[in-house]
Protein backbone atom coordinates (compact mmCIF):
# COMPACT_ATOMS: atom_id res chain seq x y z
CA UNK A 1 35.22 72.47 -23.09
CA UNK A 2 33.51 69.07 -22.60
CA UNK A 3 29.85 69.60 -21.33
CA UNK A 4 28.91 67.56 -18.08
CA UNK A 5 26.30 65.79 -20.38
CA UNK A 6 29.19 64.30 -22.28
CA UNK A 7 31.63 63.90 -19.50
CA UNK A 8 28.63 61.79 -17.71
CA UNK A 9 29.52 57.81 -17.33
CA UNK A 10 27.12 55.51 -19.31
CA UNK A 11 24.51 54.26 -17.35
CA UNK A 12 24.79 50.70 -16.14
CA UNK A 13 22.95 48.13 -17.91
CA UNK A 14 19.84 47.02 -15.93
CA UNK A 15 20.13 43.66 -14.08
CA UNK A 16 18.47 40.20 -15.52
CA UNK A 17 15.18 39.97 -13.87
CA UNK A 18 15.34 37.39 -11.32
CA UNK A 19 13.78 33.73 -12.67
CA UNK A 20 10.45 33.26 -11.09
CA UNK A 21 10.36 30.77 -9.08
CA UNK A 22 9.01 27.21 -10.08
CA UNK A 23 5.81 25.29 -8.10
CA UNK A 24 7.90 22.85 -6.41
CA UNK A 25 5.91 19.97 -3.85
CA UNK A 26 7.46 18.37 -0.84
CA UNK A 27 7.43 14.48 -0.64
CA UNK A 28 8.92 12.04 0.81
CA UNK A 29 9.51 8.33 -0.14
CA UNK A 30 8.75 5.45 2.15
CA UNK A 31 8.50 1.25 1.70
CA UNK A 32 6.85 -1.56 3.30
CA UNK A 33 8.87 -5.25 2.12
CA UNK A 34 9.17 -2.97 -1.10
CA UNK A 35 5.80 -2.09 -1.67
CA UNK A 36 6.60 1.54 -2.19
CA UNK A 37 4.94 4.75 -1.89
CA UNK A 38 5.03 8.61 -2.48
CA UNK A 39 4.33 10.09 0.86
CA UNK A 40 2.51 13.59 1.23
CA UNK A 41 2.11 15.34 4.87
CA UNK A 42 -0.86 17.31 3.77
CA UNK A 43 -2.50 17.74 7.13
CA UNK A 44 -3.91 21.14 6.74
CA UNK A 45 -6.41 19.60 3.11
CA UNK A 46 -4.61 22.36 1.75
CA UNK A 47 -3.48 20.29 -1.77
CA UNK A 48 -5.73 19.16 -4.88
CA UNK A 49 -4.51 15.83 -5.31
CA UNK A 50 -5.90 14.58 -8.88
CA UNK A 51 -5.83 11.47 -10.77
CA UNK A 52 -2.88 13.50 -13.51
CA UNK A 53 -0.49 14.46 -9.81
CA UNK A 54 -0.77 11.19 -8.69
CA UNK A 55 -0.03 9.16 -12.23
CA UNK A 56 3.06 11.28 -12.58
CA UNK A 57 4.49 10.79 -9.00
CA UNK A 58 4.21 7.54 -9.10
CA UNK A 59 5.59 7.48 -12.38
CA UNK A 60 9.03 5.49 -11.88
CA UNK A 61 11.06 7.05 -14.45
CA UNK A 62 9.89 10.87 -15.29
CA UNK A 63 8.19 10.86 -11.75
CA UNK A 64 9.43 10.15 -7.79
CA UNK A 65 8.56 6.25 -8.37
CA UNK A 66 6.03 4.40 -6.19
CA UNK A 67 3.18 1.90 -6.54
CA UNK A 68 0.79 4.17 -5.20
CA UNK A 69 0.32 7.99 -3.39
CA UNK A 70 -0.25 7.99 0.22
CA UNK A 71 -1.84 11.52 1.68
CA UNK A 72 -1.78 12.34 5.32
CA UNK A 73 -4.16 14.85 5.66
CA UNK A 74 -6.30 15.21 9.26
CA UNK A 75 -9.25 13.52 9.00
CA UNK A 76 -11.85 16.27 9.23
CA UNK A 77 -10.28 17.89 5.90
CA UNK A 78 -12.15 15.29 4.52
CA UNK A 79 -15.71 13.65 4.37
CA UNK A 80 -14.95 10.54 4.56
CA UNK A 81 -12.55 11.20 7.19
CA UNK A 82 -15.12 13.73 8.95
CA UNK A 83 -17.87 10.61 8.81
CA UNK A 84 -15.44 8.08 10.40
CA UNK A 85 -14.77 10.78 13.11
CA UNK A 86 -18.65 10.94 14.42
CA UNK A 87 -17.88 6.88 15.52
CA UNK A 88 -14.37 7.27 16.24
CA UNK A 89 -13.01 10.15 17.39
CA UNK A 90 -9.22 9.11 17.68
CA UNK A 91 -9.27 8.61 14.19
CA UNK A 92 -7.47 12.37 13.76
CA UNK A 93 -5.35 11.29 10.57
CA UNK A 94 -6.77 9.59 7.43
CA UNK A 95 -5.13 7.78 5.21
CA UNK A 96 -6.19 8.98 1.77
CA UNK A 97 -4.80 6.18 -0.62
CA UNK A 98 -4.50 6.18 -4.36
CA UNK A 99 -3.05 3.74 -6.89
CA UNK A 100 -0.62 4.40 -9.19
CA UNK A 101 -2.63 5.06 -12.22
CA UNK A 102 -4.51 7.33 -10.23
CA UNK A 103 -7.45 5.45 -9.52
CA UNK A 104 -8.58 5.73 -5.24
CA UNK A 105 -8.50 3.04 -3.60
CA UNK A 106 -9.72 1.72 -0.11
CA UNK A 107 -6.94 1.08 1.79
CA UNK A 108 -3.42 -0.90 1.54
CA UNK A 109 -1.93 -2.95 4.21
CA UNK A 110 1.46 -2.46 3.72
CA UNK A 111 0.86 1.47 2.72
CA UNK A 112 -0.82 1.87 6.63
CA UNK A 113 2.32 0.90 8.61
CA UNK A 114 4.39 3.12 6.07
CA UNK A 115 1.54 5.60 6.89
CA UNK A 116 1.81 5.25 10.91
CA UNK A 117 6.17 5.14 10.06
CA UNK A 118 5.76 8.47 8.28
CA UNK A 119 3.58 10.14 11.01
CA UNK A 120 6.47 9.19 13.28
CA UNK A 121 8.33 10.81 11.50
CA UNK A 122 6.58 13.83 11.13
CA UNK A 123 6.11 13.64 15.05
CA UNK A 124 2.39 13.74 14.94
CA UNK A 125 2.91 10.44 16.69
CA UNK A 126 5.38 9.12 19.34
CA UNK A 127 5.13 5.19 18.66
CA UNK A 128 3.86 4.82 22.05
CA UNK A 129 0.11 3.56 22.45
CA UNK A 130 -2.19 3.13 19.42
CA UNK A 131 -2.49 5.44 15.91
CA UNK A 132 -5.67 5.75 14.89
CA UNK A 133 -6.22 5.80 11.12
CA UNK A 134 -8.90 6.60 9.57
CA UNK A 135 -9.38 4.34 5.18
CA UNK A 136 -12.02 4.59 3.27
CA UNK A 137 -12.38 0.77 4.63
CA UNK A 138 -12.92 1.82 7.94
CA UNK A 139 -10.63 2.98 11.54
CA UNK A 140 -6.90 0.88 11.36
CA UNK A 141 -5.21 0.69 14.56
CA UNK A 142 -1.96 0.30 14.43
CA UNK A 143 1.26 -0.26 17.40
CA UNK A 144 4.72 -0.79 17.14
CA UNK A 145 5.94 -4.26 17.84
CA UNK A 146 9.81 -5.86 18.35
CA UNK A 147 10.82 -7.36 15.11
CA UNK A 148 10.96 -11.21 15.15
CA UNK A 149 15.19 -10.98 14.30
CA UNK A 150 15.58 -7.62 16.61
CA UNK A 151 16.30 -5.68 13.59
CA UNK A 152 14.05 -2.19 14.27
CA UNK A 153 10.79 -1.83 14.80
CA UNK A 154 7.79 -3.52 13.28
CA UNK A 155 4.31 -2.10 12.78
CA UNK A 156 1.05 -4.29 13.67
CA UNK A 157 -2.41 -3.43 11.79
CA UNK A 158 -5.49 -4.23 13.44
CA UNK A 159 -6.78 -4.71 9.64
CA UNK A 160 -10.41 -4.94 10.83
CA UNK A 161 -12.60 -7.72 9.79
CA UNK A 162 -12.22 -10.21 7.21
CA UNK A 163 -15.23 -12.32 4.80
CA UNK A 164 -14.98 -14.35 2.04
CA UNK A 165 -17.81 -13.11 -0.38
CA UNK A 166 -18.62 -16.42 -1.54
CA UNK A 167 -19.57 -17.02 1.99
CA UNK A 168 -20.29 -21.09 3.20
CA UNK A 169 -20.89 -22.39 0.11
CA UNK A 170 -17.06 -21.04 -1.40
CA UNK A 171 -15.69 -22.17 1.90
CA UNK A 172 -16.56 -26.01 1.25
CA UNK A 173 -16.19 -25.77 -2.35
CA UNK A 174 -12.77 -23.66 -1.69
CA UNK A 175 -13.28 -21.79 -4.47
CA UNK A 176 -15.98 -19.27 -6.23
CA UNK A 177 -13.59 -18.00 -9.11
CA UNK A 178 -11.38 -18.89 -12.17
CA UNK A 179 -7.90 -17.53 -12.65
CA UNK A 180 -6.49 -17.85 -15.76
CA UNK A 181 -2.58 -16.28 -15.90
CA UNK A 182 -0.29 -15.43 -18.37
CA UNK A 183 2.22 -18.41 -17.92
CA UNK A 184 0.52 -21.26 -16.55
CA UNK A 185 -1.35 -23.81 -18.80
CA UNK A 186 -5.14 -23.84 -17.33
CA UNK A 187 -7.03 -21.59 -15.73
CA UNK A 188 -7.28 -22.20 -12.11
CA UNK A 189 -10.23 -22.58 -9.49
CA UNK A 190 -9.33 -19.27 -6.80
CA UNK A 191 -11.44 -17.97 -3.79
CA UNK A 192 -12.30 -14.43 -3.31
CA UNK A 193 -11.12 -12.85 0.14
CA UNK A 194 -12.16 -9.54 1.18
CA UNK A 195 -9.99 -7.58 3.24
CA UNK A 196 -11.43 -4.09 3.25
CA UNK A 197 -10.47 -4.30 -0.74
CA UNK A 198 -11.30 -7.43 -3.13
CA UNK A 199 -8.83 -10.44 -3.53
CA UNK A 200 -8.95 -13.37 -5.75
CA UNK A 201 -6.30 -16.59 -4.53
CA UNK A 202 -5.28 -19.15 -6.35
CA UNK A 203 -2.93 -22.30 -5.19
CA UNK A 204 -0.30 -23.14 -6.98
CA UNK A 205 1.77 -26.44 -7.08
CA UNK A 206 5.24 -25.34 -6.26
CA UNK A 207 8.01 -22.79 -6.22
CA UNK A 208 8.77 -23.33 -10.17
CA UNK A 209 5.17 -23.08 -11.18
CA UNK A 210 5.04 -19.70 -9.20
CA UNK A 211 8.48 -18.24 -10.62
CA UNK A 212 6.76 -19.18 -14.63
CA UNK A 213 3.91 -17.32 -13.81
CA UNK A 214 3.99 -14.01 -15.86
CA UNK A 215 2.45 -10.72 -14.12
CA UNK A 216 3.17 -8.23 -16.31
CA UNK A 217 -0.12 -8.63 -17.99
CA UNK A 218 -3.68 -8.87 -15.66
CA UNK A 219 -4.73 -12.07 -15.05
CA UNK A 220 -8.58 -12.71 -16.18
CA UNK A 221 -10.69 -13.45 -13.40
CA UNK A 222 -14.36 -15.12 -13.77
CA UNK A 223 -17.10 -14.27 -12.90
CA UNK A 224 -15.56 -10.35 -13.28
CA UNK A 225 -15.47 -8.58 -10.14
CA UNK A 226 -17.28 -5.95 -10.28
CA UNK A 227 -14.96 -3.34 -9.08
CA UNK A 228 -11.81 -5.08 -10.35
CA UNK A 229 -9.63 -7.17 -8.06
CA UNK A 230 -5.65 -7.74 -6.40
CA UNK A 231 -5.10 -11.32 -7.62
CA UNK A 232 -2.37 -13.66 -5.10
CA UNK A 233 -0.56 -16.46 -6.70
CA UNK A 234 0.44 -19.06 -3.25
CA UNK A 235 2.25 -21.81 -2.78
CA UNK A 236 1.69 -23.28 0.66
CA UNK A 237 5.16 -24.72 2.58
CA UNK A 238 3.73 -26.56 5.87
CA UNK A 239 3.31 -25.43 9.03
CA UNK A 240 6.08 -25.53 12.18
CA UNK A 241 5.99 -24.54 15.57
CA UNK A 242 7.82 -21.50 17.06
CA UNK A 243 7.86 -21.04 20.94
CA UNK A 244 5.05 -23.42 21.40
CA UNK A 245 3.00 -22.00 18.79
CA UNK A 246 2.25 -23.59 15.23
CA UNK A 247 2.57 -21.26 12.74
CA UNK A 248 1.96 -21.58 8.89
CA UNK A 249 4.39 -20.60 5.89
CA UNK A 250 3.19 -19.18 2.43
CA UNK A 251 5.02 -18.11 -0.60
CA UNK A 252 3.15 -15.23 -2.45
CA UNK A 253 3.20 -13.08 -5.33
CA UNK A 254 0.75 -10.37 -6.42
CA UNK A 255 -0.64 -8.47 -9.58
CA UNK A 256 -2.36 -5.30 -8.08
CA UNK A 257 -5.19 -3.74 -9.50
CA UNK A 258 -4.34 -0.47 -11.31
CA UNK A 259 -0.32 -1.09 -10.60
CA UNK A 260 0.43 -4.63 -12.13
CA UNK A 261 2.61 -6.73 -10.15
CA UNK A 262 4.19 -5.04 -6.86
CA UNK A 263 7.02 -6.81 -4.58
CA UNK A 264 4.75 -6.87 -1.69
CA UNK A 265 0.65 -6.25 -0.99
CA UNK A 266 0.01 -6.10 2.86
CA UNK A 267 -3.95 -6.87 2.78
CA UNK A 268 -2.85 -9.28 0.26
CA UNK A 269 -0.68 -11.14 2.45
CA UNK A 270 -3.89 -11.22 4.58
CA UNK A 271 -6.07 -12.47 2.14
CA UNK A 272 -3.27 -15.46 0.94
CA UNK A 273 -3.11 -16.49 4.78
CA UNK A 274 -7.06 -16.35 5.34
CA UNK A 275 -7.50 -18.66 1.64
CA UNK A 276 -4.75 -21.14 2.80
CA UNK A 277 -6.34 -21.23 6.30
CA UNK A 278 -9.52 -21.90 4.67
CA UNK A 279 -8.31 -24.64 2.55
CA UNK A 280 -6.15 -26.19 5.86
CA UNK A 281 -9.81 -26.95 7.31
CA UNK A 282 -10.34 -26.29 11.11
CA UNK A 283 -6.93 -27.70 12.63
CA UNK A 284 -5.18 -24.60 10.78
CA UNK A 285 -3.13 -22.27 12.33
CA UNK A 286 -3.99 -18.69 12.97
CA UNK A 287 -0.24 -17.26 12.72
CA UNK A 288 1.41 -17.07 9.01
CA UNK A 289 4.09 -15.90 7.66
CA UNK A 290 3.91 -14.63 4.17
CA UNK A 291 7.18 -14.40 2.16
CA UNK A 292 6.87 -11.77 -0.54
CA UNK A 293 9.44 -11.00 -3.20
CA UNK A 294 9.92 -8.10 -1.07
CA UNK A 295 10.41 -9.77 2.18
CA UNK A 296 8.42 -11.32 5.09
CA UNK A 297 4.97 -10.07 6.80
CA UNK A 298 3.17 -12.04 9.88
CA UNK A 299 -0.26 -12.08 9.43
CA UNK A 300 -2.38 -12.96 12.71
CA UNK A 301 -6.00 -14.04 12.21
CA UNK A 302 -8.52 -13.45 15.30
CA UNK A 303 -11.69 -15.19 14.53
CA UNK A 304 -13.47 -12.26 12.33
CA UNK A 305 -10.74 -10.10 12.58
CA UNK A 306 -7.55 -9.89 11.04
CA UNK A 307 -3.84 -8.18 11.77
CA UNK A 308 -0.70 -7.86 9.59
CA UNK A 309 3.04 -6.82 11.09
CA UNK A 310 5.96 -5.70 9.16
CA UNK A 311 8.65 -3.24 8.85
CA UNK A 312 7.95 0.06 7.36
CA UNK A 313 11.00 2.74 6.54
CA UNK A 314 11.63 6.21 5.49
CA UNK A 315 14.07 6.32 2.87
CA UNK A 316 14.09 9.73 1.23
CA UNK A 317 12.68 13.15 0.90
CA UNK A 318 12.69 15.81 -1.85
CA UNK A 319 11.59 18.76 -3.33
CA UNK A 320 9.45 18.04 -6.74
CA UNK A 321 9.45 20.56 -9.77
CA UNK A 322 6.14 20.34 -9.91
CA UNK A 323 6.52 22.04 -13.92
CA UNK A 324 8.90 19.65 -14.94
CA UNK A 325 6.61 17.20 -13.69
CA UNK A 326 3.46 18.52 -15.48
CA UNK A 327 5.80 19.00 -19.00
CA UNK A 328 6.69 15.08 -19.36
């Protein structure tokens, strides 16, 4: 007689353990004229965003891609937010910027309106009235404006005020720097523009010089800036009226500092219209539009201020592994 020991079924094997579950970080992926960023909504202050995170985000092929890391965090998660907030206290959202080699930066034209786009989206703002946005270059305003061909909506940038650093003397000299680039034979006499962030433009004599130029190394700028510089090769095309209003044309291209040459810059934009205008003498106009490899911006100067309009889109969203990320 078989015991009930041995009559017993064998016991089922136990089941796998369930993987644990990988660190994984939301982003999404936005673009002014193809200046391109990593978007975070971290509006709670809740994530340590370090030079290592941001390098491999941006990172365009073991990363998400972008030429910088834009953070959306409320402004009181953060001191220099919190500070801005005592003056202004619309300022609720602050744009905390960072280049793509990790370094922090004070602000990017282009990177607000994808900024104010992306907080759209997130519907912390209905497009109607003003956002508020607090850089570590002070409150940007920003609306949405009609698009000059009707083709979606275009963001406008109260980008605050404008100097050049060289001041009077620079201004009737038009210059206070030397450029030399990768490309061209001579260095170059420039003139520093500061938009909230340092620029350095040079003119250039046409379309063929501009396309020789080669950006993939830094140009060398002298006297050295002493907290580095965005350098904007221009060639100026004329000026032509548009409903009554003259309005001037620049070709521009740009070698950012700690990303290398990007398809668009928005303060840089500003700063190629402002150094044009300059050299133009008083009869210049205070409309320009500012065709990047990425597109077109309108930059508006008025007097000691300065404001930039674009497009800004939304393109994608994801899930990053944030261990995959940290093993490349």
């Amino acid at each position: 007689m078989t015991s009930p020991a041995a009559s017993a079924a064998p016991a089922a094997p136990a089941a796998p353990a369930a993987p644990a579950a990988r660190p994984t970080l939301h982003v999404w992926k936005g673009h002014g004229t193809q200046n391109d960023f990593v978007l975070l909504d971290d509006r709670d202050g809740a994530l340590t965003l370090d030079a290592a995170l941001v390098r491999a985000l941006a990172d365009r092929r073991a990363g998400v891609g972008g030429d910088g890391v834009i953070r959306l965090v409320a402004s009181e998660h953060l001191p220099e937010g919190a500070a801005l907030l005592a003056d202004e206290p619309a300022a609720g959202w602050f744009m905390d910027y960072r280049n793509a080699d990790g370094s922090v930066a004070e602000m990017c034209g282009n990177g607000v309106r994808v900024l104010a786009r992306f907080a759209e989206h997130r519907g912390l703002w209905d497009g109607r009235g003003e956002l508020v946005v607090g850089t570590r270059a002070g409150v940007r305003r920003v609306v949405r404006v009609p698009a000059p061909d009707g083709a979606g909506p275009w963001y406008s940038v109260d980008m605050g005020a404008w100097s050049l650093p060289g001041g009077d003397r620079a201004r009737e000299a038009g210059q206070d720097a030397e450029v030399a680039v990768t490309g061209l034979a001579v260095a170059r006499p420039a003139l520093s523009v500061d938009v909230g962030n340092p620029h350095t433009v040079l003119a250039l004599a046409d379309l063929d010089e501009l396309a020789g130029a080669d950006l993939t190394h830094a140009p060398d700028v002298s006297p050295v800036p002493p907290d580095g510089t965005n350098v904007e090769l221009v060639v100026p095309l004329g000026e032509s009226a548009h409903d009554g209003v003259t309005e001037g044309e620049v070709r521009m291209r740009v070698h950012e500092r700690g990303v290398g040459e990007t398809r668009s810059c928005g303060t840089g934009a500003c700063a190629a219209a402002l150094a044009v205008r300059a050299w133009a003498g008083p009869t210049a106009p205070d409309v320009w539009s500012v065709h990047v490899p990425g597109g077109t911006v309108r930059v508006r100067v008025r007097g000691e201020r300065v404001e930039l309009a674009g497009p800004a889109v939304i393109v994608a969203e994801a899930d990053v592994d944030l261990t995959a990320l940290a093993a490349v």
